[in-house]
Protein backbone atom coordinates (compact mmCIF):
# COMPACT_ATOMS: atom_id res chain seq x y z
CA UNK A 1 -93.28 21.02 91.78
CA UNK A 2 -90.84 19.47 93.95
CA UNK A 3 -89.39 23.16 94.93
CA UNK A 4 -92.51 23.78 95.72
CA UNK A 5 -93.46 20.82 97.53
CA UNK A 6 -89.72 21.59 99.99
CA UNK A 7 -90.78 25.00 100.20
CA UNK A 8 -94.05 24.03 101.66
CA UNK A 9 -92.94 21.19 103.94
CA UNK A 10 -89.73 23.65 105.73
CA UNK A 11 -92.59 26.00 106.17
CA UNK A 12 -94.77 23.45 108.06
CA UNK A 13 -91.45 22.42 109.86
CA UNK A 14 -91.05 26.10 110.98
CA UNK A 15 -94.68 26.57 111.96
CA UNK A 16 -94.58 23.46 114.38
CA UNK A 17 -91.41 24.91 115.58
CA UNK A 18 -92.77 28.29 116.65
CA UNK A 19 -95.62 26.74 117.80
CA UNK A 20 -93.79 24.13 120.58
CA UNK A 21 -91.10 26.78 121.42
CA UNK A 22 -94.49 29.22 121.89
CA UNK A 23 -95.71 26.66 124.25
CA UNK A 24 -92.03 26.92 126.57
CA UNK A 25 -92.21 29.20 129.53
CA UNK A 26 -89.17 30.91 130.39
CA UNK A 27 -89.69 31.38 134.29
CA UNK A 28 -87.54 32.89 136.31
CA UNK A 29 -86.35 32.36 139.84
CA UNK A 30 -83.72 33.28 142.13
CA UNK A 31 -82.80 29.84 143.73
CA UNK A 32 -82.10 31.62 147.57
CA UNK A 33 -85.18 30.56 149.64
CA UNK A 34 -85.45 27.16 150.56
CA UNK A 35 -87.78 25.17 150.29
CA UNK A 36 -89.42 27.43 147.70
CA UNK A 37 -86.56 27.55 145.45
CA UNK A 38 -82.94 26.74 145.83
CA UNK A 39 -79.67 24.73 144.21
CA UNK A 40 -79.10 21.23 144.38
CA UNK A 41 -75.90 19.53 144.72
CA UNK A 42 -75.65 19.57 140.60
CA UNK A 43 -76.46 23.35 140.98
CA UNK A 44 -80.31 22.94 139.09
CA UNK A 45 -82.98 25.08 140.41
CA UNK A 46 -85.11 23.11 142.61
CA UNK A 47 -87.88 23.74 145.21
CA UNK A 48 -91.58 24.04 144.90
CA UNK A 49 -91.79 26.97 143.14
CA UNK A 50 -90.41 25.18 140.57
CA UNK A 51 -92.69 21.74 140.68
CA UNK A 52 -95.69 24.40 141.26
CA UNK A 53 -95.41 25.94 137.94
CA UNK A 54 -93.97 23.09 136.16
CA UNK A 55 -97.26 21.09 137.22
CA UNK A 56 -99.02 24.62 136.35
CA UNK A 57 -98.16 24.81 133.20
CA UNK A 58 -98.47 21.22 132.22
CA UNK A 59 -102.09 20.83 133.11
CA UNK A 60 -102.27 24.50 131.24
CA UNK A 61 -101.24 22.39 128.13
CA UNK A 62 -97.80 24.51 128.31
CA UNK A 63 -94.05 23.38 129.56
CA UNK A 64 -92.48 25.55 131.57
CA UNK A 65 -88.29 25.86 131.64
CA UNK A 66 -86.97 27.30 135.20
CA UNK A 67 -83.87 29.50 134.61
CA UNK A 68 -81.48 30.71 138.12
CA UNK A 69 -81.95 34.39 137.95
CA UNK A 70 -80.88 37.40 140.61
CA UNK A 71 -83.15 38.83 142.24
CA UNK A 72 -82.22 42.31 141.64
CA UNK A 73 -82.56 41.75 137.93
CA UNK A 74 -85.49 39.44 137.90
CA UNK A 75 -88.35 42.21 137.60
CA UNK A 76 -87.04 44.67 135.10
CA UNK A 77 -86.50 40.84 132.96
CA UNK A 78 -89.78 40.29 132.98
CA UNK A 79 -91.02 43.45 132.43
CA UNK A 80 -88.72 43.80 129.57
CA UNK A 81 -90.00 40.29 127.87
CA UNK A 82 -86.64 37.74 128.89
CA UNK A 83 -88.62 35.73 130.76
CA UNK A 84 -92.53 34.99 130.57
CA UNK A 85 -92.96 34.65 134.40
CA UNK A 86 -91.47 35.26 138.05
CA UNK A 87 -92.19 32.23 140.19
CA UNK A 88 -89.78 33.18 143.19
CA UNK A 89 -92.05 33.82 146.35
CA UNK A 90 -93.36 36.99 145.14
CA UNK A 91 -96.03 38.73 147.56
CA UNK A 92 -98.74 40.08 145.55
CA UNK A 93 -98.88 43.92 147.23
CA UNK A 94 -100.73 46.34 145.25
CA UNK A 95 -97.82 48.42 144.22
CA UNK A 96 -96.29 45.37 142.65
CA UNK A 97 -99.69 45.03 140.58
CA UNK A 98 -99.40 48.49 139.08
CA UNK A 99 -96.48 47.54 137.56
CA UNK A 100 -96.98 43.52 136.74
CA UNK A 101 -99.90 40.77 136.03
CA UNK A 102 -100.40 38.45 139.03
CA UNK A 103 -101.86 34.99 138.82
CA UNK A 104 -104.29 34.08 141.77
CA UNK A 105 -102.63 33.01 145.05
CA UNK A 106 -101.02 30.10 144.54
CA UNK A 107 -99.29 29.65 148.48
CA UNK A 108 -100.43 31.78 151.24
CA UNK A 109 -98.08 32.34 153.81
CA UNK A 110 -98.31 32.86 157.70
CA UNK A 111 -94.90 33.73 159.54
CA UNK A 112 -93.83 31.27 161.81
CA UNK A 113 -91.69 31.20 165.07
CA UNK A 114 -89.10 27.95 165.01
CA UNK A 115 -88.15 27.05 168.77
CA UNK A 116 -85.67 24.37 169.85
CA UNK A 117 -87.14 21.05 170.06
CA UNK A 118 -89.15 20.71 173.44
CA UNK A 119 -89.29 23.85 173.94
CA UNK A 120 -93.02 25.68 173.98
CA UNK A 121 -93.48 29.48 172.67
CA UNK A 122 -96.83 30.55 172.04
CA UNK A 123 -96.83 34.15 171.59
CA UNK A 124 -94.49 36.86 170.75
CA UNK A 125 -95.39 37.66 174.37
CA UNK A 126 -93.43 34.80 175.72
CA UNK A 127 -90.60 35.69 174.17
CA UNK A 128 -90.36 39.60 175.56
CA UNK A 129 -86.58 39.91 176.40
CA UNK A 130 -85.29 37.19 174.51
CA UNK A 131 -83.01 36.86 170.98
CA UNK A 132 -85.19 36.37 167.85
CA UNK A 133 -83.45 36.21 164.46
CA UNK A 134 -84.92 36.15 160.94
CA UNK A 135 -83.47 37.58 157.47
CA UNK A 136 -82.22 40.69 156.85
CA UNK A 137 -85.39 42.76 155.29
CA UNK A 138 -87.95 39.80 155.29
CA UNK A 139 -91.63 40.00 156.45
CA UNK A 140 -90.66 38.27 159.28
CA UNK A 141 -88.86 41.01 160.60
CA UNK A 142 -91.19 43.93 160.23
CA UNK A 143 -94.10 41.42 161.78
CA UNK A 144 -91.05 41.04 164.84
CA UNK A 145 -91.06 44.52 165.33
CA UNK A 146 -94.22 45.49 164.85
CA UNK A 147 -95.70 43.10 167.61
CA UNK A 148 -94.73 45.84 170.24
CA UNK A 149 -92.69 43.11 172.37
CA UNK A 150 -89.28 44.21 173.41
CA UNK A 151 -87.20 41.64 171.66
CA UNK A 152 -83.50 41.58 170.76
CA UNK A 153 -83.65 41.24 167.07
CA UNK A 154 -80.84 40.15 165.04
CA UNK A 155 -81.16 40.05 161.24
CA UNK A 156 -78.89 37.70 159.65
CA UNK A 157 -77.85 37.73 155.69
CA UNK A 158 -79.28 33.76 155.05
CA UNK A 159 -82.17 32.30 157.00
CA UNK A 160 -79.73 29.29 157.42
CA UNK A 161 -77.63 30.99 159.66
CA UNK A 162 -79.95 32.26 161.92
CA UNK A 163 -81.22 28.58 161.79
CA UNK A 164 -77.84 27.59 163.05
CA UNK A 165 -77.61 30.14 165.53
CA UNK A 166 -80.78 28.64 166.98
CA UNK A 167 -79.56 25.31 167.10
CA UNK A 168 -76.52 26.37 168.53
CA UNK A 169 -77.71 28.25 171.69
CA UNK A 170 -77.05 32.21 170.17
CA UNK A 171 -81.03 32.30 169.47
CA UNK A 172 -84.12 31.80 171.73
CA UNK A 173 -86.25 31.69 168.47
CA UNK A 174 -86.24 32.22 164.77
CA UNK A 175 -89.05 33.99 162.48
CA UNK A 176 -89.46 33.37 158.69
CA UNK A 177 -91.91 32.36 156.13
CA UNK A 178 -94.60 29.48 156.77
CA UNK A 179 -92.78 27.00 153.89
CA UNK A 180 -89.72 27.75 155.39
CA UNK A 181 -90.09 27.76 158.74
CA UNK A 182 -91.96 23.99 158.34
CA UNK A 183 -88.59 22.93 155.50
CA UNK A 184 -86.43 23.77 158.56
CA UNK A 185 -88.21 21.81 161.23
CA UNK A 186 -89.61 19.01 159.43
CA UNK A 187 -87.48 17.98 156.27
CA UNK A 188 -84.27 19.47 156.16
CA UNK A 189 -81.44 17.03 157.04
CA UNK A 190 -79.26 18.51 160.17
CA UNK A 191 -82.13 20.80 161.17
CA UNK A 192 -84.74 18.89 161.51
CA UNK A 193 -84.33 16.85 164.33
CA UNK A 194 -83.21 19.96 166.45
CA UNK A 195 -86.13 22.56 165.74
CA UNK A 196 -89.98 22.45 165.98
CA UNK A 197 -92.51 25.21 164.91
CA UNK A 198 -93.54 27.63 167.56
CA UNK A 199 -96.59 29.21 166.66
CA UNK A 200 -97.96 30.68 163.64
CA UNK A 201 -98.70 34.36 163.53
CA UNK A 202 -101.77 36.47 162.62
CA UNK A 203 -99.88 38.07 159.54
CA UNK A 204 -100.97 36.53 156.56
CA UNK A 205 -99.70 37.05 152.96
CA UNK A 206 -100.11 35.63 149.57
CA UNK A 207 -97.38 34.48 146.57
CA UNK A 208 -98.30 34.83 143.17
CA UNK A 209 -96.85 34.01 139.72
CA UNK A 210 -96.04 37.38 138.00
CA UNK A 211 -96.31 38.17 134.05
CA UNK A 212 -95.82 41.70 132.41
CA UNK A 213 -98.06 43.67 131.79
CA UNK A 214 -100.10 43.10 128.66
CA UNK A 215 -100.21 39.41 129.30
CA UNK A 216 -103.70 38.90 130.82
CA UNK A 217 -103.90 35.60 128.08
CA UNK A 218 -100.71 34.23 129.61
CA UNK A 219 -102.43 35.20 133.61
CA UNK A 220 -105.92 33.15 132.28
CA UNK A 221 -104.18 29.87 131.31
CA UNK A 222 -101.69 29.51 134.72
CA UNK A 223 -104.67 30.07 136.81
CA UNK A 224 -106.43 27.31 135.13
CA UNK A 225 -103.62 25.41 135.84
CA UNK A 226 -103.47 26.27 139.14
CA UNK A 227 -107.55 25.52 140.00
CA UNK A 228 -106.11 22.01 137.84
CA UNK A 229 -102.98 21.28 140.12
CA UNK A 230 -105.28 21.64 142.77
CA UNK A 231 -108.25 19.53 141.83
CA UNK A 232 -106.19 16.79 141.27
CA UNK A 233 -104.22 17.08 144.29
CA UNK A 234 -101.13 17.72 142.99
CA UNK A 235 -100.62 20.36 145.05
CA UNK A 236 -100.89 18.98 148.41
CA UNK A 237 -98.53 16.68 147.10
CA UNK A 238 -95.99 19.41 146.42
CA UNK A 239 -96.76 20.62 149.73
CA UNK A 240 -96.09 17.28 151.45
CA UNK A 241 -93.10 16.80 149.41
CA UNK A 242 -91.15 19.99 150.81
CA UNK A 243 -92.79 21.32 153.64
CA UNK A 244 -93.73 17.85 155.22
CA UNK A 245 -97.16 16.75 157.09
């Protein structure tokens, strides 16, 4: 009876155990993009990808654990079941949705030009002639070029340094990512006080959390957390919190 009675109770144990550790998200991210997600001084993933889908998941009745992944590894992990989601700034395009689940939008993003502070640019117009730097294969580039306007583009490894450059003279403007563009010019300590946004450009896109294939449960529950997070208004919160007012 008492064999029986151990045998029964490590079972339970077990069960409760695969139940909690079915409730933990592994979510990947590759910590390069600030404010979205990048390393603090203790070298933990931070950003607001990572409150997003840790507020996501909790009002999903889940717990989601943010792991530092490349980014030229972080799709095939997914798809191959090492992690349960990508929250890294992913665009939802539709050839990235034959091959992987996509929550609804969850950010949607405008490219923005960053100017020195007091200066005025309001159209890629205004700047025909001038230096205009972004990162190397980003959206802002291609939405550079594409304008038409006879710019001297310079694509730079880390939006940081083409930041600096700006700052520092080398750059007339700067073109990046809505959440990045407003990190640089309102909250990030050395940058801040030296850059102001430009203008915002037609070219809109939206980020989405991505889950393999197969995984349309997984998809149902984050976007109820997501229609939560914003009910409650935890997300302009998050918004506040890293991009600023």
């Amino acid at each position: 009876m008492l064999r029986r009675l151990c045998c029964s109770l490590l079972l339970s144990v077990l069960f409760c155990s695969a139940a909690h550790a079915a409730d933990k998200l592994i979510v990947a991210s590759d910590p390069t993009w600030p404010p979205l997600e990048f390393l603090d001084d203790s070298r933990q993933v931070i950003g607001y990808d990572v409150d997003m889908i840790k507020a996501v998941a909790r009002e999903a009745g889940m717990e989601a654990e943010v792991r530092n992944i490349a980014w030229d590894g972080i799709f095939a992990g997914v798809a191959a079941g090492k992690y349960d989601i990508v929250a890294s700034g992913v665009t939802i395009t539709e050839e990235r949705k034959r091959a992987f689940l996509f929550t609804k939008p969850y950010y949607d993003v405008q490219q923005i030009i960053v100017v020195k502070k007091g200066e005025t640019v309001k159209s890629f117009e205004e700047l025909r002639g001038r230096k205009v730097g972004g990162q190397i294969g980003t959206t802002g580039i291609f939405v550079a070029r594409k304008s038409g306007v006879d710019m001297k583009i310079s694509e730079y490894d880390d939006v940081g340094l083409a930041m600096q450059d700006l700052i520092n003279g080398r750059l007339d403007a700067a073109i990046c990512d809505s959440p990045v563009a407003l990190y640089y010019a309102n909250k990030k300590e050395g940058f801040s006080d030296h850059l102001a946004i430009g203008f915002r450009t037609n070219a809109t896109e939206a980020f989405g959390f991505v889950v393999r294939k197969g995984r349309q449960d997984l998809v149902d529950k984050l976007n109820k957390g997501i229609d939560a997070v914003r009910a409650k208004g935890i997300e302009a919160e998050l918004i506040k919190k890293w991009m600023g007012e």
